[in-house]
C-alpha atoms as a PDB file:
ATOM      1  CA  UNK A   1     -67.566 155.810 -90.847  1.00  0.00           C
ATOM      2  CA  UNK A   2     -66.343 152.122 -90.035  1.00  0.00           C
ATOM      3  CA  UNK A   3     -63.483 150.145 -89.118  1.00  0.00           C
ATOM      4  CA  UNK A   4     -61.691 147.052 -90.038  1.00  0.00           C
ATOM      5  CA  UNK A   5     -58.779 144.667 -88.533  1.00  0.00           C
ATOM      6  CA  UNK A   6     -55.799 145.192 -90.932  1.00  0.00           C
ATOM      7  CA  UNK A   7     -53.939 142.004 -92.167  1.00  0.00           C
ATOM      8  CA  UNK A   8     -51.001 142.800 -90.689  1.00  0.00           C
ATOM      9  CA  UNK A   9     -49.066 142.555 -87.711  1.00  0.00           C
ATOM     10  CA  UNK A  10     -47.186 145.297 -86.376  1.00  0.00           C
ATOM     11  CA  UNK A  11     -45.002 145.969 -83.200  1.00  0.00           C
ATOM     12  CA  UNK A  12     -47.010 147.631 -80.221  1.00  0.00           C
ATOM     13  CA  UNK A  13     -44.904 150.014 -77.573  1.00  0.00           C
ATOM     14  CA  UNK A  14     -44.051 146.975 -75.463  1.00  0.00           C
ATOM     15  CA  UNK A  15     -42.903 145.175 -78.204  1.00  0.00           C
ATOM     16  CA  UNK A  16     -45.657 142.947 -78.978  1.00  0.00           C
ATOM     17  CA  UNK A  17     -47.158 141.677 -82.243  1.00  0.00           C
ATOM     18  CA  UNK A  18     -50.806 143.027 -82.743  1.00  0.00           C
ATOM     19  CA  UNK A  19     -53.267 143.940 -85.374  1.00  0.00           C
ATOM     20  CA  UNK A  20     -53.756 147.510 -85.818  1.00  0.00           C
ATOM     21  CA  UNK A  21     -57.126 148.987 -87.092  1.00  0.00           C
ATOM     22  CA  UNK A  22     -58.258 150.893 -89.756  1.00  0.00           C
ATOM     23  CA  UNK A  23     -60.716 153.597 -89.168  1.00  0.00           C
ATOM     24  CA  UNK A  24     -61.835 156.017 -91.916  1.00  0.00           C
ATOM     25  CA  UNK A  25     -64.377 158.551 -92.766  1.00  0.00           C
ATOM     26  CA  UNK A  26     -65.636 158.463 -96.292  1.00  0.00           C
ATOM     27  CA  UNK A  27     -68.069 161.235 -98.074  1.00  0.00           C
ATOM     28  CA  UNK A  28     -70.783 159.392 -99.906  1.00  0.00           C
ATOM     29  CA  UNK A  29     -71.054 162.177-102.496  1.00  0.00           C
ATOM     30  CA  UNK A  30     -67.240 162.705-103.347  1.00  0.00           C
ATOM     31  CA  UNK A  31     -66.470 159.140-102.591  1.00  0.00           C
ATOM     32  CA  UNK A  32     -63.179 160.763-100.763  1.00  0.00           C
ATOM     33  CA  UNK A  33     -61.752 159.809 -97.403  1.00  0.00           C
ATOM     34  CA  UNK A  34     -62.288 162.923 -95.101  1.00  0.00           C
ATOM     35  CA  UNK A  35     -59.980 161.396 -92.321  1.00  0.00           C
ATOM     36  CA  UNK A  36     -58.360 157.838 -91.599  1.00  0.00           C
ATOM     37  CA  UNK A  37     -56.972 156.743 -88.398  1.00  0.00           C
ATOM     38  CA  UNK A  38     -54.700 153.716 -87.416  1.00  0.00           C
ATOM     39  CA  UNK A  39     -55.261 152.630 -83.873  1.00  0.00           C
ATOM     40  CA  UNK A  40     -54.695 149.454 -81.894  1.00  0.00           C
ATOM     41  CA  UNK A  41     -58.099 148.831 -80.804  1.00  0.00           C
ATOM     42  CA  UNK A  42     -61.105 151.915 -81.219  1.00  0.00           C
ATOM     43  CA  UNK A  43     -62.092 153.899 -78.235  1.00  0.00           C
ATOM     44  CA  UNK A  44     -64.978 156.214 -78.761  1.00  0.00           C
ATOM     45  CA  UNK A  45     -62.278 159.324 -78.476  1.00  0.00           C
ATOM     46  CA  UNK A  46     -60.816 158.061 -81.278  1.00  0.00           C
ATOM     47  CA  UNK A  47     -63.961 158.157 -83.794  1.00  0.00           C
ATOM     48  CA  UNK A  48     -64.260 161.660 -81.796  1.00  0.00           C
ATOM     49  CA  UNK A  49     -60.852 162.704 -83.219  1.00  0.00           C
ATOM     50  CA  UNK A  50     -61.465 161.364 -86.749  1.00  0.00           C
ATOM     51  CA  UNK A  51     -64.612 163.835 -86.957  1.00  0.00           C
ATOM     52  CA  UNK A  52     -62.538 166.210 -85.423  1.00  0.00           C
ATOM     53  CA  UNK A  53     -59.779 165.960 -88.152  1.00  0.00           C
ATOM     54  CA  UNK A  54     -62.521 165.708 -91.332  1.00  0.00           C
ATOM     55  CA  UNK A  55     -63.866 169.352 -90.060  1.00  0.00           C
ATOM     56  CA  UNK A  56     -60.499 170.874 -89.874  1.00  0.00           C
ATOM     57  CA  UNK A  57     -59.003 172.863 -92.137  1.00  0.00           C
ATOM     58  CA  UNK A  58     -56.727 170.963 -94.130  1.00  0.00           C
ATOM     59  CA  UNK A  59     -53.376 171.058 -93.876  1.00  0.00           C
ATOM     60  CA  UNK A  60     -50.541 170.958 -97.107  1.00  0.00           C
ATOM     61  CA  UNK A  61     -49.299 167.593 -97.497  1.00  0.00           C
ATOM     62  CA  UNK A  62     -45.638 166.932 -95.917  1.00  0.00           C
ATOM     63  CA  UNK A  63     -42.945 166.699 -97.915  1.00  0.00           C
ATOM     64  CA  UNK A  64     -41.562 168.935-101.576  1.00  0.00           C
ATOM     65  CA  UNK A  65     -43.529 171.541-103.002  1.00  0.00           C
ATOM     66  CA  UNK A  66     -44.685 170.112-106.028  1.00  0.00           C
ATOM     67  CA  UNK A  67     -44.607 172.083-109.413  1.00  0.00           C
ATOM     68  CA  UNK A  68     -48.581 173.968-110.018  1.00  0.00           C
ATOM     69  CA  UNK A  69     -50.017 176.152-112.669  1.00  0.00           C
ATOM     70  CA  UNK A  70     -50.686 179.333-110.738  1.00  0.00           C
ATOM     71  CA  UNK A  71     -54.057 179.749-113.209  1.00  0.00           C
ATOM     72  CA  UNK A  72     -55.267 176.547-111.861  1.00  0.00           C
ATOM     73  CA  UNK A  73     -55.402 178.049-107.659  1.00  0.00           C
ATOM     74  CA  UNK A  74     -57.991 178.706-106.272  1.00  0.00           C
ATOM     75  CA  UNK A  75     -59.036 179.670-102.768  1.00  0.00           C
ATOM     76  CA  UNK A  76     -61.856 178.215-101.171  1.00  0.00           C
ATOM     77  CA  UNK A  77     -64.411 180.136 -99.755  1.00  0.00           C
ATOM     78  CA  UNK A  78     -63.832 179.300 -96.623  1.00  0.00           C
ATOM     79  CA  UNK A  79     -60.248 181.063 -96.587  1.00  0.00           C
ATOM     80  CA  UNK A  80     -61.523 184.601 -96.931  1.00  0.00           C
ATOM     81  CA  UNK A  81     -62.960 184.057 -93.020  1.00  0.00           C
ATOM     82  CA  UNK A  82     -59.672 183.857 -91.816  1.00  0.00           C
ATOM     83  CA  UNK A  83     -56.766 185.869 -91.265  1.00  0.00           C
ATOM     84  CA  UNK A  84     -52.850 185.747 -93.379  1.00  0.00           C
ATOM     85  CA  UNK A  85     -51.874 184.015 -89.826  1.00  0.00           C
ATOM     86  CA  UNK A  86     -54.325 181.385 -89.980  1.00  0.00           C
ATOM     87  CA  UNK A  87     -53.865 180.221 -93.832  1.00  0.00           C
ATOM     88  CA  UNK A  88     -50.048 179.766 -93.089  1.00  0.00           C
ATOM     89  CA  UNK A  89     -49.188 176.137 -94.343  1.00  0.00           C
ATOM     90  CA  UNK A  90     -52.691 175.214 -95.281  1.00  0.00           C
ATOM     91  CA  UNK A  91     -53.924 173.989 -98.169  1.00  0.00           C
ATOM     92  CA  UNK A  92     -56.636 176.428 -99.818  1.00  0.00           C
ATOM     93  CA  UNK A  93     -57.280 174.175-102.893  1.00  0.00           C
ATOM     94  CA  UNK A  94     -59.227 171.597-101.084  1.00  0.00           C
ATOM     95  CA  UNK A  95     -62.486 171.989 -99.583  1.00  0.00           C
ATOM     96  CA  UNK A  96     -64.092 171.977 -96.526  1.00  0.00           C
ATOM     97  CA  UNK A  97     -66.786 169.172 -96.712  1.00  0.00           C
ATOM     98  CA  UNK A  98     -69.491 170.065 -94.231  1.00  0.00           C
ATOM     99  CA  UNK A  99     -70.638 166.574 -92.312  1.00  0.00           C
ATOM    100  CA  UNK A 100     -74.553 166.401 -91.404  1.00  0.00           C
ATOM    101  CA  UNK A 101     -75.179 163.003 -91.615  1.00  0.00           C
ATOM    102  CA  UNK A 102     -72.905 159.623 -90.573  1.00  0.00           C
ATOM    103  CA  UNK A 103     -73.790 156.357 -90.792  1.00  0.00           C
ATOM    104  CA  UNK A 104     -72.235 153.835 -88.269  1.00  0.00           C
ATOM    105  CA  UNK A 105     -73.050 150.057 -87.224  1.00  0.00           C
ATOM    106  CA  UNK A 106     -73.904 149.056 -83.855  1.00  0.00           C
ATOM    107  CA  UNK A 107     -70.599 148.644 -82.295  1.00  0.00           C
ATOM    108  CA  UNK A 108     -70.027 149.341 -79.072  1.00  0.00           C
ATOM    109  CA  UNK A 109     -67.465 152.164 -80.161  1.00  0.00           C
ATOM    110  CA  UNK A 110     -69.776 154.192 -82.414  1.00  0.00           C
ATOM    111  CA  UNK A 111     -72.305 154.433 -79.932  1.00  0.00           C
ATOM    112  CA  UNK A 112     -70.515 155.309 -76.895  1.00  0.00           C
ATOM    113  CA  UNK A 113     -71.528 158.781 -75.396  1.00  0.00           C
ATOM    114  CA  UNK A 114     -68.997 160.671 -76.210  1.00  0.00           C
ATOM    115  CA  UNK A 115     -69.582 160.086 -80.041  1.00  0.00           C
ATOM    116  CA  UNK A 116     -73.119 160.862 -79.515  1.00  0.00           C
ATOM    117  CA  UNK A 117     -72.246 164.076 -77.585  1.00  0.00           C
ATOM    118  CA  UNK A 118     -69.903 164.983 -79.741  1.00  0.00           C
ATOM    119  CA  UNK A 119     -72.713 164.658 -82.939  1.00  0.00           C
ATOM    120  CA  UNK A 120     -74.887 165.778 -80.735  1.00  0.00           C
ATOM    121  CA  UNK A 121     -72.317 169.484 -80.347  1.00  0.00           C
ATOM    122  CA  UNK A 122     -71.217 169.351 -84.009  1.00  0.00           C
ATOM    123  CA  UNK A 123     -74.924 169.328 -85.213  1.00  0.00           C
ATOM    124  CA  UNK A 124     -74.057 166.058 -87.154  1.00  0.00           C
ATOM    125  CA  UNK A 125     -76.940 163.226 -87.454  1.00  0.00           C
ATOM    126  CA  UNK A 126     -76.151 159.535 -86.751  1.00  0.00           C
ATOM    127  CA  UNK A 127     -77.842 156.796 -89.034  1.00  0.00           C
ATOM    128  CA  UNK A 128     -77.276 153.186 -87.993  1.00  0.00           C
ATOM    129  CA  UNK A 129     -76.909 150.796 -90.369  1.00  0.00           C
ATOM    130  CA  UNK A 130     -79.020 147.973 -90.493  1.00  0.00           C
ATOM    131  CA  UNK A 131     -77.096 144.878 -87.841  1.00  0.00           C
ATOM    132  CA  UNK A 132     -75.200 142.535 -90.078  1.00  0.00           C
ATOM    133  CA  UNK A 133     -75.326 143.915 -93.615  1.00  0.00           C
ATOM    134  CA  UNK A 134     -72.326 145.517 -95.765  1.00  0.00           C
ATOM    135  CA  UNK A 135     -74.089 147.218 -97.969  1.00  0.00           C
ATOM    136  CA  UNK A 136     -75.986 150.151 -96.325  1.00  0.00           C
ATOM    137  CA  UNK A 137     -71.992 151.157 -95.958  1.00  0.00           C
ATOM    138  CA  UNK A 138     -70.934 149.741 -99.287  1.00  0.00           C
ATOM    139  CA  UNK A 139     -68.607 152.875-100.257  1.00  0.00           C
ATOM    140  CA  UNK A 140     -66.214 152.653 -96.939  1.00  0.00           C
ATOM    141  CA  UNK A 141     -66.491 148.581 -96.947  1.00  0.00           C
ATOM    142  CA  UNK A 142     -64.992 148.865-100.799  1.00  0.00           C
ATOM    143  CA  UNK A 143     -62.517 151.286 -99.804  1.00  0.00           C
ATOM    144  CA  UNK A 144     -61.358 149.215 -96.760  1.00  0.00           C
ATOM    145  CA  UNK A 145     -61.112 146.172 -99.163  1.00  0.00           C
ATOM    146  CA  UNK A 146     -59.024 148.298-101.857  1.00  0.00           C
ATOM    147  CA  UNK A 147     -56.559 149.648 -99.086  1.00  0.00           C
ATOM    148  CA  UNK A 148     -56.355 145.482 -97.976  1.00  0.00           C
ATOM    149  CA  UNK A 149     -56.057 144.532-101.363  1.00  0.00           C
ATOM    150  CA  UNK A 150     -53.729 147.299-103.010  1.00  0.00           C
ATOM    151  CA  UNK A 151     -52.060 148.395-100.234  1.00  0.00           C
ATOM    152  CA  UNK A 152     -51.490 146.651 -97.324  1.00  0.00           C
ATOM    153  CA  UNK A 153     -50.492 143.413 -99.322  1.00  0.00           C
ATOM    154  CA  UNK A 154     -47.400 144.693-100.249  1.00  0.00           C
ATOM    155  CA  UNK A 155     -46.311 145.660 -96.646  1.00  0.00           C
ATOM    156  CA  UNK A 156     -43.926 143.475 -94.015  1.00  0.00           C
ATOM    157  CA  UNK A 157     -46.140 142.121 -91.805  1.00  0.00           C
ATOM    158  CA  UNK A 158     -48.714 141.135 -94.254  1.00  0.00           C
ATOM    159  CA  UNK A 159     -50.447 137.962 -92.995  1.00  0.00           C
ATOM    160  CA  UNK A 160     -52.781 137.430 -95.947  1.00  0.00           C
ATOM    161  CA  UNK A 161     -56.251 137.977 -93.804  1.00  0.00           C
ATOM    162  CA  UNK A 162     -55.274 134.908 -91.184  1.00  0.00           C
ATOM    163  CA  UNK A 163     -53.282 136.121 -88.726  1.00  0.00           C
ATOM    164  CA  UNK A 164     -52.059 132.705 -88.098  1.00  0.00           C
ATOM    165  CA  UNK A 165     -50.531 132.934 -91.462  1.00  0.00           C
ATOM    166  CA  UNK A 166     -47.847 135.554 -89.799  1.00  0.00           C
ATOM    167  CA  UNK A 167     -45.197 132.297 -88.771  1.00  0.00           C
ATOM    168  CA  UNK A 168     -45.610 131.433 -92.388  1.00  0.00           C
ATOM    169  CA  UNK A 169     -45.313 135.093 -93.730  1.00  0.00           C
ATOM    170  CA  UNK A 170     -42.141 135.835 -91.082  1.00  0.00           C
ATOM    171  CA  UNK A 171     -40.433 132.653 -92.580  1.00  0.00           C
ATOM    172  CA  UNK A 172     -40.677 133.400 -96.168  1.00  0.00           C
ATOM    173  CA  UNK A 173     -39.317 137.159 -95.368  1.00  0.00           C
ATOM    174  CA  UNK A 174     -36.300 135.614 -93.643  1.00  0.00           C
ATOM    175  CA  UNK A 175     -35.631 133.397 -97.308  1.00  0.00           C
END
């Protein structure tokens, strides 16, 4: 679990330009993003909620039904524990991936008390990650980079990493 500033700047509810950030939760095996969250500024509820949302039951994705092969369903284990009422608009193709272990860095966020209580409830370890390297979280640090790089490049708002570079990035969007 980590987070990073995003290079862009977006409108707050007061109408203010700030730099929302990027929180996800990455599985080491799968190398798949259990939950992501976009905040302005990271509260330890909010790393509370992203564990809370990677040990739900996942929903379907919004929007059309796509097209399937009805050979190629299947339900995950986890769906015969529930009732018909229960598996109503959820998705029983993906699984459940059971958290014991996350590894976090020393910020002030990640080690607040109600992230440790709420490990400490869920029966979910906590590893910190050596101060000031990348690479004891190498997966989510590459996958933050990709979403920069692929993603959030191509957005209004980009500011190219700098955040000074916004004035220069507002001006060419006006041209």
């Amino acid at each position: 679990m980590d987070s990073t500033p995003m290079d862009i700047m977006v409108l707050d509810d007061n109408g203010k330009p700030v730099r929302p950030t990027l929180t996800t939760l990455i599985c080491v095996a799968t190398h798949s993003i259990l939950a992501a969250i976009v905040t302005f500024g990271v509260k330890g509820v909010d790393l509370v909620y992203l564990l809370a949302k990677a040990l739900s039951i996942p929903d379907l994705r919004p929007g059309p039904a796509l097209p399937f092969n009805l050979n190629e369903i299947r339900a995950m284990p986890w769906a015969a524990a529930l009732i018909e009422a229960e598996l109503e608009g959820k998705d029983l193709s993906r699984p459940i991936i059971r958290i014991q272990r996350i590894l976090i860095d020393l910020g002030r966020d990640f080690q607040s008390n109600v992230v440790l209580a709420a490990c400490h409830m869920l029966c979910v370890d906590i590893t910190n990650a050596a101060p000031g390297t990348g690479t004891d979280k190498a997966i989510v640090e590459r996958s933050h980079r990709t979403i920069k790089d692929m993603f959030v490049r191509h957005l209004p708002g980009f500011t190219g990493g700098n955040p000074d570079d916004l004035a220069r990035t507002l001006k060419s969007a006006k041209t």
